[in-house]
PDB file of N, CA and C in Angstrom:
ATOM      1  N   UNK A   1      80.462 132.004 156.681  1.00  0.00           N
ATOM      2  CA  UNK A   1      81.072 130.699 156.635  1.00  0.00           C
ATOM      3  C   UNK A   1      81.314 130.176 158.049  1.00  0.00           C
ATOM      4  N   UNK A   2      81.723 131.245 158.616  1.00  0.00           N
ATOM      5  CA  UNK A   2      81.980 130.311 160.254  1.00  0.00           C
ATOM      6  C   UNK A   2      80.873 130.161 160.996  1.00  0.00           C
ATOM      7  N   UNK A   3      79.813 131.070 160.841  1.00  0.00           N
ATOM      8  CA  UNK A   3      78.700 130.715 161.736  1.00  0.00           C
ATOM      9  C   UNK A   3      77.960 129.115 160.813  1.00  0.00           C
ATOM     10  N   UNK A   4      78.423 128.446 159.769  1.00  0.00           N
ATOM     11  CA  UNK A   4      77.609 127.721 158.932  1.00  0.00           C
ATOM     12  C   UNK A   4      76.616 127.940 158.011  1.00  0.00           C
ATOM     13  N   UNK A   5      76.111 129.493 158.239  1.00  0.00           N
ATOM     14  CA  UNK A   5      74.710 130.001 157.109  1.00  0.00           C
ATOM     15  C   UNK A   5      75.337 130.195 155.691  1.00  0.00           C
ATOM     16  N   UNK A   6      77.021 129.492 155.100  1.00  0.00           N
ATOM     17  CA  UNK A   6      77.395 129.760 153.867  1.00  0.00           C
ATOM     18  C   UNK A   6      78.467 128.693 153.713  1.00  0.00           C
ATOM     19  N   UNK A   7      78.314 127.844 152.511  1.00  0.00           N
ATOM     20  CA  UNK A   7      79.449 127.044 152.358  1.00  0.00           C
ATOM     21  C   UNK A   7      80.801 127.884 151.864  1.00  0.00           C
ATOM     22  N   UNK A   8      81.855 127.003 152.661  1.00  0.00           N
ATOM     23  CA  UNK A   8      83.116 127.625 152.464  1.00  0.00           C
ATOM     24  C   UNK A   8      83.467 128.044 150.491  1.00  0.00           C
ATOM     25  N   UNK A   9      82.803 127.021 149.806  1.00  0.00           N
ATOM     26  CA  UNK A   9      82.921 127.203 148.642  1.00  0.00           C
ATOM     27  C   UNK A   9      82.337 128.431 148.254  1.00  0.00           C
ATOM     28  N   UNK A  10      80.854 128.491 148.562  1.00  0.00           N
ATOM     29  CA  UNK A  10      80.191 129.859 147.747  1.00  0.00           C
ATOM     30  C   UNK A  10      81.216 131.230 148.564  1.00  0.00           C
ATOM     31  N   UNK A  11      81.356 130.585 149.897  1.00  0.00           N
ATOM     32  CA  UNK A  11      82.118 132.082 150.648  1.00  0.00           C
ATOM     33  C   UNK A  11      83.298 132.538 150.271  1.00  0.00           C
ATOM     34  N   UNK A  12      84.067 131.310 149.339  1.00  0.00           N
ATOM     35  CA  UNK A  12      85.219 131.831 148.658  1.00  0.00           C
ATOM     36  C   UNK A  12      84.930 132.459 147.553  1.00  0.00           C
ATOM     37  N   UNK A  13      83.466 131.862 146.628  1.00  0.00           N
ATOM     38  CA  UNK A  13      83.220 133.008 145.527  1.00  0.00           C
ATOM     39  C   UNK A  13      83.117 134.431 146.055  1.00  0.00           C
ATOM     40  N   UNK A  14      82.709 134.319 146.878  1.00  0.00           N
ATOM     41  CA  UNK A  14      81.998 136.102 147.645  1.00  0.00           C
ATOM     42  C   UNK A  14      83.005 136.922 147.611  1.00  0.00           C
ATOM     43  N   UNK A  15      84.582 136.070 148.745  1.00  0.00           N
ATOM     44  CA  UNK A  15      85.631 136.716 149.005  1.00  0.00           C
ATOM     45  C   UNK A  15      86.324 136.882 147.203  1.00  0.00           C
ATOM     46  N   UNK A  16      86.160 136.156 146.460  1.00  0.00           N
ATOM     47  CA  UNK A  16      87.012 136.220 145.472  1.00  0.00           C
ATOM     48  C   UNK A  16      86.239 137.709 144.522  1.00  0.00           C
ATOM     49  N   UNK A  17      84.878 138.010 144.708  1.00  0.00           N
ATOM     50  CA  UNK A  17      84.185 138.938 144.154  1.00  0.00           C
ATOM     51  C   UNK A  17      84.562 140.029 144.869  1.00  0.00           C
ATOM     52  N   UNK A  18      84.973 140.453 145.836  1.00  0.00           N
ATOM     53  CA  UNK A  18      85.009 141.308 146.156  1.00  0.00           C
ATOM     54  C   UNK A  18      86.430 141.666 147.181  1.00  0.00           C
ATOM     55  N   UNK A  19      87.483 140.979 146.239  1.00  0.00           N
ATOM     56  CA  UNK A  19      88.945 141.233 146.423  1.00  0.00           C
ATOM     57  C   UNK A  19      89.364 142.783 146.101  1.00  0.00           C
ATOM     58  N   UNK A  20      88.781 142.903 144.998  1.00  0.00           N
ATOM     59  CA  UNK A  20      88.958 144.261 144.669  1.00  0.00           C
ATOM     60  C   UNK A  20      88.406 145.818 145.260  1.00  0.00           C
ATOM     61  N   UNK A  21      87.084 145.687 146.315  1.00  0.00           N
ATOM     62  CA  UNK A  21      86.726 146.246 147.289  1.00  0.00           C
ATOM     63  C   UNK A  21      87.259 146.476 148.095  1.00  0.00           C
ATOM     64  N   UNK A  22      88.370 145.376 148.681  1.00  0.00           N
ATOM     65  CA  UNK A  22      88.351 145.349 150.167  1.00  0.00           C
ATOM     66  C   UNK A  22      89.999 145.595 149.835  1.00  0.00           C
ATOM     67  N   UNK A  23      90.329 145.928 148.859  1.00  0.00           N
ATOM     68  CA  UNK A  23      92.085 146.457 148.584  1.00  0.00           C
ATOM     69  C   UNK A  23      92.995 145.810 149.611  1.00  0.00           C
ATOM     70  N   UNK A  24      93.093 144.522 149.572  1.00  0.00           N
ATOM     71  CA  UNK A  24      93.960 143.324 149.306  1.00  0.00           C
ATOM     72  C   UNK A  24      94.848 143.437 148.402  1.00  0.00           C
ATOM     73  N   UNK A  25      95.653 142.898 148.803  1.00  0.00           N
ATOM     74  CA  UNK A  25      97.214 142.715 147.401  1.00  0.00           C
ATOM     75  C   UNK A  25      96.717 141.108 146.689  1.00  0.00           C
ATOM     76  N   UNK A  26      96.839 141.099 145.601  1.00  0.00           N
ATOM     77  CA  UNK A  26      96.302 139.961 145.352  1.00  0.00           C
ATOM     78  C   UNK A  26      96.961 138.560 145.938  1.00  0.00           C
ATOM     79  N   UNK A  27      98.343 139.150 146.539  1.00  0.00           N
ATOM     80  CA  UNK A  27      99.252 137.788 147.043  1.00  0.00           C
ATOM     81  C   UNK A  27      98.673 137.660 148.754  1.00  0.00           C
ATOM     82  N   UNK A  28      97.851 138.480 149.075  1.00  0.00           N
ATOM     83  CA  UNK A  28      97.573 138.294 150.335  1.00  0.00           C
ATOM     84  C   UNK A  28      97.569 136.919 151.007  1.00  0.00           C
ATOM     85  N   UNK A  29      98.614 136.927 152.036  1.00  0.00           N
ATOM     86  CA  UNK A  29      98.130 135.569 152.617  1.00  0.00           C
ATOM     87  C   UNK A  29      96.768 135.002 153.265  1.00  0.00           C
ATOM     88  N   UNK A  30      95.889 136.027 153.288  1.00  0.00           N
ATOM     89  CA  UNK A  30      95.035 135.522 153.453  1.00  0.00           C
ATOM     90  C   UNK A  30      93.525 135.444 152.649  1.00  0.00           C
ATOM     91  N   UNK A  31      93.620 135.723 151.637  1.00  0.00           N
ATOM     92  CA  UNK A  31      92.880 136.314 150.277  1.00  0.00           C
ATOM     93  C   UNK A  31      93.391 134.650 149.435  1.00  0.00           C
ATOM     94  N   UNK A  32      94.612 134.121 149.112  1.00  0.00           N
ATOM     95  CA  UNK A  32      95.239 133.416 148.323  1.00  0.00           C
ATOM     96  C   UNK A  32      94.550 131.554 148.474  1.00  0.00           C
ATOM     97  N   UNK A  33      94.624 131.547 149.459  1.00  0.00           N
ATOM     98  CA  UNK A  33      93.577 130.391 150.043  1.00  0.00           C
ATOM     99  C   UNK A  33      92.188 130.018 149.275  1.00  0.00           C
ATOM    100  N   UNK A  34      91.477 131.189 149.188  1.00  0.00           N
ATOM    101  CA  UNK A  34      90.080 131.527 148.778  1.00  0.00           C
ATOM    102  C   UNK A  34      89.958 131.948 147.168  1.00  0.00           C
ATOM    103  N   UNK A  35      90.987 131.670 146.540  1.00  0.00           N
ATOM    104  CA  UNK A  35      91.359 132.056 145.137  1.00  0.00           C
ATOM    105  C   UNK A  35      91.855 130.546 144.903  1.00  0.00           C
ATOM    106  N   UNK A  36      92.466 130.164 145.290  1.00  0.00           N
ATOM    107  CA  UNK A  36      92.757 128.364 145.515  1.00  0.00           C
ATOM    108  C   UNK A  36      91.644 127.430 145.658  1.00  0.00           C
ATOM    109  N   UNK A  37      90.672 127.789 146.128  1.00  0.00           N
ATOM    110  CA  UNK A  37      89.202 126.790 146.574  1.00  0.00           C
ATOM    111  C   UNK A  37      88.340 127.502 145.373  1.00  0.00           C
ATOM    112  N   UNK A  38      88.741 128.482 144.814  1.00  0.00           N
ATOM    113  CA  UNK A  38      87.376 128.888 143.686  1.00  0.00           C
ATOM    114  C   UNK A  38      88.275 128.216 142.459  1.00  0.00           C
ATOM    115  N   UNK A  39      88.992 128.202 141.945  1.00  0.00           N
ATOM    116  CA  UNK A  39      90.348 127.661 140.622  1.00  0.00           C
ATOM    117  C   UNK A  39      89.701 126.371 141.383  1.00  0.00           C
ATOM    118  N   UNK A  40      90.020 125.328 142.341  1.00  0.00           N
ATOM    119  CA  UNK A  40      89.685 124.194 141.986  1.00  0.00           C
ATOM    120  C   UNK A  40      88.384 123.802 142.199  1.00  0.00           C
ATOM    121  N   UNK A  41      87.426 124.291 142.732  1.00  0.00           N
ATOM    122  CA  UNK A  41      86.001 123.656 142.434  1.00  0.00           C
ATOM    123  C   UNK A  41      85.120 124.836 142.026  1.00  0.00           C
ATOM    124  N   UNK A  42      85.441 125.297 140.404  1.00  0.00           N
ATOM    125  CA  UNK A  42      84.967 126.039 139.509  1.00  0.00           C
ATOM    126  C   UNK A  42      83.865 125.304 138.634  1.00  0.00           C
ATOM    127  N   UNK A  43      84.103 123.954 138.613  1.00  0.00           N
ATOM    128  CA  UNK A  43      83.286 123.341 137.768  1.00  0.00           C
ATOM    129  C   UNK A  43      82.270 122.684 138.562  1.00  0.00           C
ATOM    130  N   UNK A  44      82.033 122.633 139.880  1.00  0.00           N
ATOM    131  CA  UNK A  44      80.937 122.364 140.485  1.00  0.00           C
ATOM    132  C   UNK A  44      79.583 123.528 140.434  1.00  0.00           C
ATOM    133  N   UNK A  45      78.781 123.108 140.517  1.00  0.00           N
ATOM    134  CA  UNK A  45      77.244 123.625 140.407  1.00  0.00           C
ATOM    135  C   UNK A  45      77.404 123.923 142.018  1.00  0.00           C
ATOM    136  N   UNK A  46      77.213 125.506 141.694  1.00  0.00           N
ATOM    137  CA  UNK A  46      76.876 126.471 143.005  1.00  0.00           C
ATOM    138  C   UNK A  46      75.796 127.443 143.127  1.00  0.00           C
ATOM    139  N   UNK A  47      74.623 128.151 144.103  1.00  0.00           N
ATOM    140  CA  UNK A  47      73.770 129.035 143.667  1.00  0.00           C
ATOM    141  C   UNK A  47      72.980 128.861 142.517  1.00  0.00           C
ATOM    142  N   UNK A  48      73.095 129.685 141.625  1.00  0.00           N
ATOM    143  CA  UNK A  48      71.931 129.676 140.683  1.00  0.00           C
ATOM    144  C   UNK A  48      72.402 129.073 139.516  1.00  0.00           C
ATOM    145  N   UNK A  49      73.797 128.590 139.415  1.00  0.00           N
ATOM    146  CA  UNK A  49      74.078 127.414 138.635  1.00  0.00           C
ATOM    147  C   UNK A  49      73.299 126.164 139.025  1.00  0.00           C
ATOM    148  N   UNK A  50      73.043 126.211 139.747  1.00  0.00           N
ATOM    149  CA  UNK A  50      72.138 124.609 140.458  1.00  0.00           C
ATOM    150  C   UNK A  50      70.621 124.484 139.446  1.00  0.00           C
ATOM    151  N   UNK A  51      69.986 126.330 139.438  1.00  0.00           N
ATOM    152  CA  UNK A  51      68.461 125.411 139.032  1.00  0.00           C
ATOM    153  C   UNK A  51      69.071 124.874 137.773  1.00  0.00           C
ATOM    154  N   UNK A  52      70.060 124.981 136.897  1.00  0.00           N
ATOM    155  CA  UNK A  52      70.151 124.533 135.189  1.00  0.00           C
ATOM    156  C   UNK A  52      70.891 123.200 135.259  1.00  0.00           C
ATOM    157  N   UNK A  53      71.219 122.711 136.307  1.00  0.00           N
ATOM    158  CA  UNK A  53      71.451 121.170 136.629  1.00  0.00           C
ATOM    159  C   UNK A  53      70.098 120.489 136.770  1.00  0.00           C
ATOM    160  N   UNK A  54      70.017 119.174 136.120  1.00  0.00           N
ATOM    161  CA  UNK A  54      69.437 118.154 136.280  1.00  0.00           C
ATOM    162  C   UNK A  54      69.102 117.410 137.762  1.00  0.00           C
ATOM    163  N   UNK A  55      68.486 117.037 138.418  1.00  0.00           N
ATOM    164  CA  UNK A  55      68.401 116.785 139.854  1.00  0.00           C
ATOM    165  C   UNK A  55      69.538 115.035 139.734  1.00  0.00           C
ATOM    166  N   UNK A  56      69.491 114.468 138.392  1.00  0.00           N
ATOM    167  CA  UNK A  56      70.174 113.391 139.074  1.00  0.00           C
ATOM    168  C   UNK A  56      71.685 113.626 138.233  1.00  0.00           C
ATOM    169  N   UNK A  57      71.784 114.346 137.822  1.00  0.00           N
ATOM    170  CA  UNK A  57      73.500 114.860 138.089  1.00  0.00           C
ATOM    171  C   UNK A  57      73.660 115.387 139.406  1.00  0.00           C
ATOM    172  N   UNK A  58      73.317 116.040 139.770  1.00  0.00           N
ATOM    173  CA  UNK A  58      73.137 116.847 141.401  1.00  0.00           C
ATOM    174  C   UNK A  58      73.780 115.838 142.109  1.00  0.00           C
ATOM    175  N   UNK A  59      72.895 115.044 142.338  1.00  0.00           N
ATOM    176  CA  UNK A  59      72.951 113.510 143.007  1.00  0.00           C
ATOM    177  C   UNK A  59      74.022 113.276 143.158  1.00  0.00           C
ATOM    178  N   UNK A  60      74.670 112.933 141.545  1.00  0.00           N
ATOM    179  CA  UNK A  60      76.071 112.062 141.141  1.00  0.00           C
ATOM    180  C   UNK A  60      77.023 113.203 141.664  1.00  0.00           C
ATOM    181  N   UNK A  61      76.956 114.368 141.857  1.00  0.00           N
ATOM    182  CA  UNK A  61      78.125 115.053 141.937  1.00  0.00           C
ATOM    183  C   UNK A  61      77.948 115.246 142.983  1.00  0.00           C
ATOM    184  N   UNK A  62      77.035 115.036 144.366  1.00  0.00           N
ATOM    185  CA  UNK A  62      77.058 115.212 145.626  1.00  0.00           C
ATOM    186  C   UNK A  62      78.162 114.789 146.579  1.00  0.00           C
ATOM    187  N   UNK A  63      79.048 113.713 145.990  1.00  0.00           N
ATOM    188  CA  UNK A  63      80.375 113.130 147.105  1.00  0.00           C
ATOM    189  C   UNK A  63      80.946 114.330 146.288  1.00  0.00           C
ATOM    190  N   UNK A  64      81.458 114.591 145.190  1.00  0.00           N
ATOM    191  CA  UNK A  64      82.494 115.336 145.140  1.00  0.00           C
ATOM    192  C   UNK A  64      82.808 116.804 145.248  1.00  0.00           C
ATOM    193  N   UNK A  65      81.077 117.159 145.655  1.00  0.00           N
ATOM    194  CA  UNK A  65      80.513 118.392 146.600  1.00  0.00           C
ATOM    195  C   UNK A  65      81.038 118.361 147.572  1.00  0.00           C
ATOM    196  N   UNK A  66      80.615 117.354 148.664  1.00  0.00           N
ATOM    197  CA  UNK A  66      80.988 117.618 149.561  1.00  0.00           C
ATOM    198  C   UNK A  66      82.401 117.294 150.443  1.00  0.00           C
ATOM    199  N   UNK A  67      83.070 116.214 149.464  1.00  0.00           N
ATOM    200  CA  UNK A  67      84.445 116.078 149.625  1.00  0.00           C
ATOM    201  C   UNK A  67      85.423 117.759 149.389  1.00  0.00           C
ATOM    202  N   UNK A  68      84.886 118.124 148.308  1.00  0.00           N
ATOM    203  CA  UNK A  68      85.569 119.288 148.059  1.00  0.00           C
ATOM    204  C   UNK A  68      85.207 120.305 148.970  1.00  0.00           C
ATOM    205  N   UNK A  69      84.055 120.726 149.805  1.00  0.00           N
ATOM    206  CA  UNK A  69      83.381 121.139 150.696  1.00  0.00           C
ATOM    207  C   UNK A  69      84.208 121.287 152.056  1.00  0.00           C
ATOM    208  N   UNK A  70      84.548 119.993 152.828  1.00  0.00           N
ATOM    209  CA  UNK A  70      85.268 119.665 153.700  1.00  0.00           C
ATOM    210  C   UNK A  70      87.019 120.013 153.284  1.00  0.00           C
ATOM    211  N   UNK A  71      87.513 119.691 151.921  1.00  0.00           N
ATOM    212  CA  UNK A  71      88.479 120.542 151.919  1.00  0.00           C
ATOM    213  C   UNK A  71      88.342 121.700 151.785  1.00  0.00           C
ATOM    214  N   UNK A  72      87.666 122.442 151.306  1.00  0.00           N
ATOM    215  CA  UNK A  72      87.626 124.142 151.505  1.00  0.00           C
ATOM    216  C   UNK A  72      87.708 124.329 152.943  1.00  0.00           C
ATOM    217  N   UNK A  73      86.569 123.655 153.757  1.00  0.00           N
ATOM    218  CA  UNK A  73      86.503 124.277 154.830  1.00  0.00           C
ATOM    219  C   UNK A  73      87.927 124.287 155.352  1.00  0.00           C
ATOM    220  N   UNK A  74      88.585 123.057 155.941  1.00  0.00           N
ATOM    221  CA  UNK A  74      89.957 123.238 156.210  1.00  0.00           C
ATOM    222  C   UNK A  74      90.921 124.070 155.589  1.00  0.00           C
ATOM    223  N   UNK A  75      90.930 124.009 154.372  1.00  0.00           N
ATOM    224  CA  UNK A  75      91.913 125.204 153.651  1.00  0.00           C
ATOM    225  C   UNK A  75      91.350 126.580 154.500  1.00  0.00           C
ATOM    226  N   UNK A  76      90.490 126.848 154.540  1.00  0.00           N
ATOM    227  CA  UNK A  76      90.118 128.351 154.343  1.00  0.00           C
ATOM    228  C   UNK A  76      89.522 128.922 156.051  1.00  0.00           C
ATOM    229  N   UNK A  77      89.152 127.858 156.434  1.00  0.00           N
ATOM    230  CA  UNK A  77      88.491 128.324 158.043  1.00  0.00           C
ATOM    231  C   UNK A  77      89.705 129.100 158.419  1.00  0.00           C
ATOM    232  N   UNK A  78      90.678 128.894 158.698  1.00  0.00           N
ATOM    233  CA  UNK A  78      91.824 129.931 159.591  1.00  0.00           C
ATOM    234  C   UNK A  78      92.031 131.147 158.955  1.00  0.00           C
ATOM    235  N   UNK A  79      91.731 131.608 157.772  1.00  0.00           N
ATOM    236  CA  UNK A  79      91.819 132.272 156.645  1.00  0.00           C
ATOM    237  C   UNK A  79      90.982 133.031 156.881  1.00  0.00           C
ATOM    238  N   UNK A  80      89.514 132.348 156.603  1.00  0.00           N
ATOM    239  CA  UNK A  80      87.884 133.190 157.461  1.00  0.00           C
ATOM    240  C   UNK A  80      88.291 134.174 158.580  1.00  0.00           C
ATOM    241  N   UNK A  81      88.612 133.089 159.683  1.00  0.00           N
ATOM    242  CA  UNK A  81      89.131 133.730 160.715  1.00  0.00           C
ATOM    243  C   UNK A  81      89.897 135.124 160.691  1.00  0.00           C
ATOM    244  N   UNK A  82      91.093 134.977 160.263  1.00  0.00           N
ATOM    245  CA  UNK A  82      92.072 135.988 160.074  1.00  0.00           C
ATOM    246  C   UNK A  82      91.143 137.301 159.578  1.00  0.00           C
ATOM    247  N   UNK A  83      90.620 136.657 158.293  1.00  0.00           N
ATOM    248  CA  UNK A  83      89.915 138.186 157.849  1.00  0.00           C
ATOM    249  C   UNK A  83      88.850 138.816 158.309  1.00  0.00           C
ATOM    250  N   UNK A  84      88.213 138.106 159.148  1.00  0.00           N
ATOM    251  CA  UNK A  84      87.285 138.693 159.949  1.00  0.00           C
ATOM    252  C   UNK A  84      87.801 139.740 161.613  1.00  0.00           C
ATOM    253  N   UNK A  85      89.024 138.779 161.360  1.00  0.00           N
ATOM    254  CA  UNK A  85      90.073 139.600 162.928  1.00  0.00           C
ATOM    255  C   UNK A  85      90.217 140.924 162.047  1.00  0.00           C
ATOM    256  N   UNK A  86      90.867 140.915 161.153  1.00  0.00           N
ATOM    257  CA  UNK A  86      91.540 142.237 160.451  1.00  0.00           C
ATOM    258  C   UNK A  86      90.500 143.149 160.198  1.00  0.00           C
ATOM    259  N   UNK A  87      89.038 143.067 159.209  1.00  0.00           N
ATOM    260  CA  UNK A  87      88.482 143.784 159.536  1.00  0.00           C
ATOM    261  C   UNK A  87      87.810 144.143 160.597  1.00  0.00           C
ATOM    262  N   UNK A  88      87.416 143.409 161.344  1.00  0.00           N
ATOM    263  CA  UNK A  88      86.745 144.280 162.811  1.00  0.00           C
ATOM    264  C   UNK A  88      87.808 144.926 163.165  1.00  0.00           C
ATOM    265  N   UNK A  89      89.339 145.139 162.827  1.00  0.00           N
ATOM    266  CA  UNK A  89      90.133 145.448 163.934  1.00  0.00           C
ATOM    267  C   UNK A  89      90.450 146.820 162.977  1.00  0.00           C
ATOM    268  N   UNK A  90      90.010 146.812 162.081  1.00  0.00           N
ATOM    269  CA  UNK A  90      90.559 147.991 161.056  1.00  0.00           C
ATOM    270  C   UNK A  90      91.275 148.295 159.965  1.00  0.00           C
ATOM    271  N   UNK A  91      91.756 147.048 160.169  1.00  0.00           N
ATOM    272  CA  UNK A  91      93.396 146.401 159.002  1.00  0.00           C
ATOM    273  C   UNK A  91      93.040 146.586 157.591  1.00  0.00           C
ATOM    274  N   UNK A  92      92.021 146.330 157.902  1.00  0.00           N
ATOM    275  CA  UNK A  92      90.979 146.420 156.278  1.00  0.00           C
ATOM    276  C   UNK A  92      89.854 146.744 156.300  1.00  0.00           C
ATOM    277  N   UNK A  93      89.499 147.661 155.410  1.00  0.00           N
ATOM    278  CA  UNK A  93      88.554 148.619 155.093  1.00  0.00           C
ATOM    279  C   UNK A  93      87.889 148.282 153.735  1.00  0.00           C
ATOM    280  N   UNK A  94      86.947 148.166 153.473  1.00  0.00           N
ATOM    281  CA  UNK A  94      86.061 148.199 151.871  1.00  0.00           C
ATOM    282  C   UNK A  94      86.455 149.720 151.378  1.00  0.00           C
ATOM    283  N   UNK A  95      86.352 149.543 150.160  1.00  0.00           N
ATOM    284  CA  UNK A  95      86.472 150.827 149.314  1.00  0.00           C
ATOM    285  C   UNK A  95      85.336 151.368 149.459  1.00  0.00           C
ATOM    286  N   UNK A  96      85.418 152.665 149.761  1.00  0.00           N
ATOM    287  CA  UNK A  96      84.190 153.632 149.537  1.00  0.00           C
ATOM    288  C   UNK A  96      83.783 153.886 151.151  1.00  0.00           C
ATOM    289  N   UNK A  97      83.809 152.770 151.884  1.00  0.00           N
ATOM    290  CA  UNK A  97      83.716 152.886 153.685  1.00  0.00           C
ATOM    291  C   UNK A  97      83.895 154.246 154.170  1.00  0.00           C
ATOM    292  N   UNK A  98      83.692 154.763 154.602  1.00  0.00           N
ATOM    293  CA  UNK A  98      83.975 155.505 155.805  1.00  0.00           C
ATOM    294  C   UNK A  98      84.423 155.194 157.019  1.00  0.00           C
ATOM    295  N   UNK A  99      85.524 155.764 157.815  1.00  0.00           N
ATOM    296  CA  UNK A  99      85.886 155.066 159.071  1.00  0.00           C
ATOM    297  C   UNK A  99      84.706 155.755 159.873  1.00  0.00           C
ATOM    298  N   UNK A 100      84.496 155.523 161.066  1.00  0.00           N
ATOM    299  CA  UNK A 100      83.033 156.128 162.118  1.00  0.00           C
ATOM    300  C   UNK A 100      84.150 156.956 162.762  1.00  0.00           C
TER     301      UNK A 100
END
Protein backbone atom coordinates (compact mmCIF):
# COMPACT_ATOMS: atom_id res chain seq x y z
CA UNK A 1 0.00 0.00 0.00
CA UNK A 2 2.63 2.59 0.67
CA UNK A 3 4.84 1.92 -2.13
CA UNK A 4 1.26 2.29 -4.39
CA UNK A 5 1.53 -1.46 -6.06
CA UNK A 6 -1.93 -2.10 -3.74
CA UNK A 7 -5.01 -0.12 -3.03
CA UNK A 8 -5.49 0.79 0.54
CA UNK A 9 -8.86 -1.04 0.18
CA UNK A 10 -7.66 -4.51 -1.17
CA UNK A 11 -4.58 -3.94 1.52
CA UNK A 12 -7.10 -3.73 4.22
CA UNK A 13 -8.68 -7.04 2.90
CA UNK A 14 -5.09 -8.67 3.11
CA UNK A 15 -4.49 -7.11 6.66
CA UNK A 16 -8.02 -8.17 7.70
CA UNK A 17 -7.13 -11.96 6.28
CA UNK A 18 -4.48 -12.38 8.04
CA UNK A 19 -5.20 -10.78 11.57
CA UNK A 20 -5.19 -14.03 12.86
CA UNK A 21 -1.49 -14.91 11.69
CA UNK A 22 0.10 -12.08 12.78
CA UNK A 23 -1.55 -12.46 16.63
CA UNK A 24 -2.92 -9.02 17.01
CA UNK A 25 -5.57 -8.45 19.69
CA UNK A 26 -8.44 -7.79 17.70
CA UNK A 27 -8.77 -4.17 19.45
CA UNK A 28 -5.37 -3.36 18.15
CA UNK A 29 -4.93 0.15 17.51
CA UNK A 30 -3.53 -0.45 14.68
CA UNK A 31 -5.31 -3.55 13.06
CA UNK A 32 -8.92 -1.57 13.97
CA UNK A 33 -8.58 1.07 11.18
CA UNK A 34 -8.27 -1.72 8.49
CA UNK A 35 -11.36 -3.65 9.87
CA UNK A 36 -13.19 -0.14 9.57
CA UNK A 37 -12.25 0.37 5.69
CA UNK A 38 -13.22 -3.44 4.92
CA UNK A 39 -17.08 -3.12 7.08
CA UNK A 40 -17.49 0.02 5.02
CA UNK A 41 -16.52 -0.63 1.45
CA UNK A 42 -17.56 -4.40 1.52
CA UNK A 43 -19.96 -3.89 -1.15
CA UNK A 44 -17.62 -2.50 -3.69
CA UNK A 45 -16.21 -4.81 -6.50
CA UNK A 46 -12.54 -5.69 -5.62
CA UNK A 47 -10.00 -8.38 -7.35
CA UNK A 48 -11.76 -11.14 -8.75
CA UNK A 49 -15.09 -9.78 -7.76
CA UNK A 50 -14.49 -7.34 -10.71
CA UNK A 51 -14.44 -10.03 -13.70
CA UNK A 52 -18.49 -10.86 -12.55
CA UNK A 53 -19.24 -7.05 -12.79
CA UNK A 54 -20.55 -5.66 -15.90
CA UNK A 55 -17.99 -3.04 -17.41
CA UNK A 56 -20.72 -0.26 -17.24
CA UNK A 57 -21.60 -0.74 -13.61
CA UNK A 58 -17.76 -0.57 -13.09
CA UNK A 59 -18.01 2.77 -14.66
CA UNK A 60 -21.01 3.96 -12.45
CA UNK A 61 -19.35 2.85 -9.33
CA UNK A 62 -15.93 4.36 -10.22
CA UNK A 63 -16.48 7.92 -8.09
CA UNK A 64 -17.54 5.93 -5.24
CA UNK A 65 -14.35 3.70 -5.74
CA UNK A 66 -12.36 6.07 -5.63
CA UNK A 67 -13.86 8.50 -3.15
CA UNK A 68 -13.86 5.60 -0.78
CA UNK A 69 -10.23 4.85 -1.97
CA UNK A 70 -8.87 8.28 -0.88
CA UNK A 71 -10.68 7.78 2.40
CA UNK A 72 -9.05 4.51 3.15
CA UNK A 73 -5.94 5.82 2.20
CA UNK A 74 -6.09 8.59 4.89
CA UNK A 75 -7.73 6.39 7.49
CA UNK A 76 -5.18 3.74 7.20
CA UNK A 77 -1.71 5.20 5.72
CA UNK A 78 -0.39 6.00 9.42
CA UNK A 79 -1.71 2.62 10.40
CA UNK A 80 0.34 0.97 7.23
CA UNK A 81 3.04 2.77 8.59
CA UNK A 82 2.94 1.75 12.21
CA UNK A 83 2.65 -1.90 11.18
CA UNK A 84 5.27 -2.07 9.02
CA UNK A 85 7.57 -0.15 11.94
CA UNK A 86 6.45 -2.99 14.38
CA UNK A 87 7.16 -5.74 12.26
CA UNK A 88 10.55 -4.95 10.90
CA UNK A 89 11.28 -4.03 14.47
CA UNK A 90 10.02 -7.38 15.93
CA UNK A 91 6.86 -6.28 17.82
CA UNK A 92 5.14 -8.64 15.63
CA UNK A 93 5.80 -11.81 14.36
CA UNK A 94 3.47 -14.13 11.92
CA UNK A 95 2.52 -17.38 13.40
CA UNK A 96 4.62 -20.20 12.52
CA UNK A 97 7.84 -17.54 11.78
CA UNK A 98 10.85 -18.28 13.13
CA UNK A 99 12.93 -15.50 14.68
CA UNK A 100 16.67 -15.65 12.56
Amino acid sequence: MLSGTLSYIEGALKIFAAREASRLDDRDADLLPFVGIVSETDTLPFGEMRTHWQAAALEALQPKVAKMEAWARQLGEPHCINLVERFSSGQIELMGRAKP
